[in-house]
C-alpha atoms as a PDB file:
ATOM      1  CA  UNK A   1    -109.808 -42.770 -19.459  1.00  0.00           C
ATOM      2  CA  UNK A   2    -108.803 -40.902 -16.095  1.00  0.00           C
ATOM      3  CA  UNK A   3    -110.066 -41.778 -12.684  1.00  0.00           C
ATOM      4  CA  UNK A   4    -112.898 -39.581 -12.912  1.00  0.00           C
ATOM      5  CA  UNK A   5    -114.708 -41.114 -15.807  1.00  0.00           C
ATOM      6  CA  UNK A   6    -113.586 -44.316 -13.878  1.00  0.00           C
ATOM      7  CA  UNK A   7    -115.922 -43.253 -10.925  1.00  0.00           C
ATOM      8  CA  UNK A   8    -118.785 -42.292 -12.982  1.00  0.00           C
ATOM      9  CA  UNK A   9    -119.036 -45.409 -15.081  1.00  0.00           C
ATOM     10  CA  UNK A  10    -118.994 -47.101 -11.989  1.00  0.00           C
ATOM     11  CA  UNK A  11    -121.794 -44.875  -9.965  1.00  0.00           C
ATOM     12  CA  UNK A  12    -123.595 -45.308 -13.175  1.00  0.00           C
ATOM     13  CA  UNK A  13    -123.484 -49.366 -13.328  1.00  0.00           C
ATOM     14  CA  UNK A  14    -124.248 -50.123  -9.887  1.00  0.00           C
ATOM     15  CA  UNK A  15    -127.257 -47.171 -10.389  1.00  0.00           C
ATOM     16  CA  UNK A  16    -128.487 -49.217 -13.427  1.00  0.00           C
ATOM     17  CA  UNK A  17    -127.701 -52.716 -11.262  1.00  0.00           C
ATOM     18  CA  UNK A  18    -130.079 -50.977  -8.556  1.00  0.00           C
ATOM     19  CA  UNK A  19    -132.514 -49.866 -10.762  1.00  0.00           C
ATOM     20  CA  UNK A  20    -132.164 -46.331 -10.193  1.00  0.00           C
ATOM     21  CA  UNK A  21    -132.301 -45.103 -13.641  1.00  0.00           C
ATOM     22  CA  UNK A  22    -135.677 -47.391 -14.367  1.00  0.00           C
ATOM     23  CA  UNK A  23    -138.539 -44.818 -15.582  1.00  0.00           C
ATOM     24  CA  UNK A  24    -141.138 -46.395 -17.599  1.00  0.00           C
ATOM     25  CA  UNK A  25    -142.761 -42.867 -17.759  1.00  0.00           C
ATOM     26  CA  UNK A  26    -139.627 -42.396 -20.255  1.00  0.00           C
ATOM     27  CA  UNK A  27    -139.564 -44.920 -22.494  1.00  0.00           C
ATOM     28  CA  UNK A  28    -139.800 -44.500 -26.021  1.00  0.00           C
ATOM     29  CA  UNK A  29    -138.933 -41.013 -25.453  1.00  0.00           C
ATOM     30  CA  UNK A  30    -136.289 -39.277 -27.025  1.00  0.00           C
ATOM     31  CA  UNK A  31    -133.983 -37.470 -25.235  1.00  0.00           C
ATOM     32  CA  UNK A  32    -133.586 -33.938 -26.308  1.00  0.00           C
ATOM     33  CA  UNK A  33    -130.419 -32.321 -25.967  1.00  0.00           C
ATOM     34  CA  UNK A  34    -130.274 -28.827 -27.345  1.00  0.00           C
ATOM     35  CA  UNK A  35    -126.790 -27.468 -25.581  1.00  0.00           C
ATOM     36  CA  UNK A  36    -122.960 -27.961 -26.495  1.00  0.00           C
ATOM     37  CA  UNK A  37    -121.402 -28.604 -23.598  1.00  0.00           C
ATOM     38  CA  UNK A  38    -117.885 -27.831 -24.836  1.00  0.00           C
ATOM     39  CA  UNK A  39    -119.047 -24.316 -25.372  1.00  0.00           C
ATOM     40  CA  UNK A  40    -117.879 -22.517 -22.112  1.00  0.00           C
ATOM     41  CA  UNK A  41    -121.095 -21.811 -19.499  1.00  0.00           C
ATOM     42  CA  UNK A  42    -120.790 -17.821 -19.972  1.00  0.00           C
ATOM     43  CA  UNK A  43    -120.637 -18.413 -23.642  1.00  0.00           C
ATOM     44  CA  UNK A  44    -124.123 -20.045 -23.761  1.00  0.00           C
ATOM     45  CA  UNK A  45    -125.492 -18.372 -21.278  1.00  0.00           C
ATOM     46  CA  UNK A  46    -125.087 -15.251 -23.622  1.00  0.00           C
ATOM     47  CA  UNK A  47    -126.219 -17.432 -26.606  1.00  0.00           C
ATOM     48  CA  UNK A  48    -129.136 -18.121 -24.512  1.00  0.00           C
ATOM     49  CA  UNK A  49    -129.762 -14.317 -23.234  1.00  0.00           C
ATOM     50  CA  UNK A  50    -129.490 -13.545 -27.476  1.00  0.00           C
ATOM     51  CA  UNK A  51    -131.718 -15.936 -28.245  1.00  0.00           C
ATOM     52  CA  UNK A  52    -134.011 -14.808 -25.940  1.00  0.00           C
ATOM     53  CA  UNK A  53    -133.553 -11.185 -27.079  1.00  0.00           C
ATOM     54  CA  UNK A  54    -133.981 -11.879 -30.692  1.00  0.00           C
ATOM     55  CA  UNK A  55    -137.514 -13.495 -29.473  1.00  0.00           C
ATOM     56  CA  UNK A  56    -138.989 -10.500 -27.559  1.00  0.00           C
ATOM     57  CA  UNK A  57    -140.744  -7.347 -29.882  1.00  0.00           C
ATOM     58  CA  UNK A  58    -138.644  -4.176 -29.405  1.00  0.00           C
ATOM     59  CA  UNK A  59    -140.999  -2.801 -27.222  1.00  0.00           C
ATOM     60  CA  UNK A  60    -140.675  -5.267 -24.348  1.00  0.00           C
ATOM     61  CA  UNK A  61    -136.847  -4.586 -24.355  1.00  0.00           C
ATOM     62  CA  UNK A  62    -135.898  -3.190 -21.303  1.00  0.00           C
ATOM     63  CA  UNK A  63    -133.159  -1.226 -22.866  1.00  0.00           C
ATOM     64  CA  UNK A  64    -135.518   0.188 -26.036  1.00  0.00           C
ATOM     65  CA  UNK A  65    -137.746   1.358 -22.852  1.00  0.00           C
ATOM     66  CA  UNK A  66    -134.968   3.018 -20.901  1.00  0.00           C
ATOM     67  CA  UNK A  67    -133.924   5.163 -23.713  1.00  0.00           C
ATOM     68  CA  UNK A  68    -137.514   5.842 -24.646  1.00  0.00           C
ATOM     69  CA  UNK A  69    -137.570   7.018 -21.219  1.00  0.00           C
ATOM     70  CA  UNK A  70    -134.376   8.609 -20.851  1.00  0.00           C
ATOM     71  CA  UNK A  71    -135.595  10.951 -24.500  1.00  0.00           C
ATOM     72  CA  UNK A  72    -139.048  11.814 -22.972  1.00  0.00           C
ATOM     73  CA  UNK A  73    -137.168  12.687 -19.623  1.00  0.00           C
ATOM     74  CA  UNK A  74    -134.966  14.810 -21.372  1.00  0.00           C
ATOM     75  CA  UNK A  75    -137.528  16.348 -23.760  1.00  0.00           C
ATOM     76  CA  UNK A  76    -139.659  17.045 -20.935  1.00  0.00           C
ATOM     77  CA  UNK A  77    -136.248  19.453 -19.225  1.00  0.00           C
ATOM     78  CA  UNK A  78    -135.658  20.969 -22.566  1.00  0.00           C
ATOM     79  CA  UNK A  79    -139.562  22.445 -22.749  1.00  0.00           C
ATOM     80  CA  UNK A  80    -139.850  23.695 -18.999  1.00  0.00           C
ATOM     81  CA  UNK A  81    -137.112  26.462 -19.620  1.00  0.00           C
END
């Protein structure tokens, strides 16, 4: 154990001593942790962006809509010669 993990057990015990961490909204709850935290942050927050991605139709993706754009833009030069 280094000196952080020192300092946090002992913010954390003199929190629970105080009664800091006392929610009786939450008990009986389960506690739902869905992220690794030893995955780096810009690693899961692409995980996250693909995730989010995989979850929209084609149609709302900003990227499907700039080429569909981009073609009609470009169809629309090649017919006024």
């Amino acid at each position: 154990m280094n000196i952080l993990d020192t300092i946090a057990e002992n913010k954390i015990q003199q929190a629970i001593e105080r009664g800091a961490l006392d929610f009786p909204e939450m008990y009986g709850k389960p506690v739902e942790i869905t992220e690794d935290f030893s995955i780096p942050v810009e690693v899961r927050f692409m995980l996250r962006k693909l995730s989010q991605a995989k979850n929209t139709s084609q149609e709302e993706s900003p990227l499907i809509r700039f080429w569909k754009a981009r073609a009609y833009r470009d169809s629309r030069k090649c017919t006024s010669k």
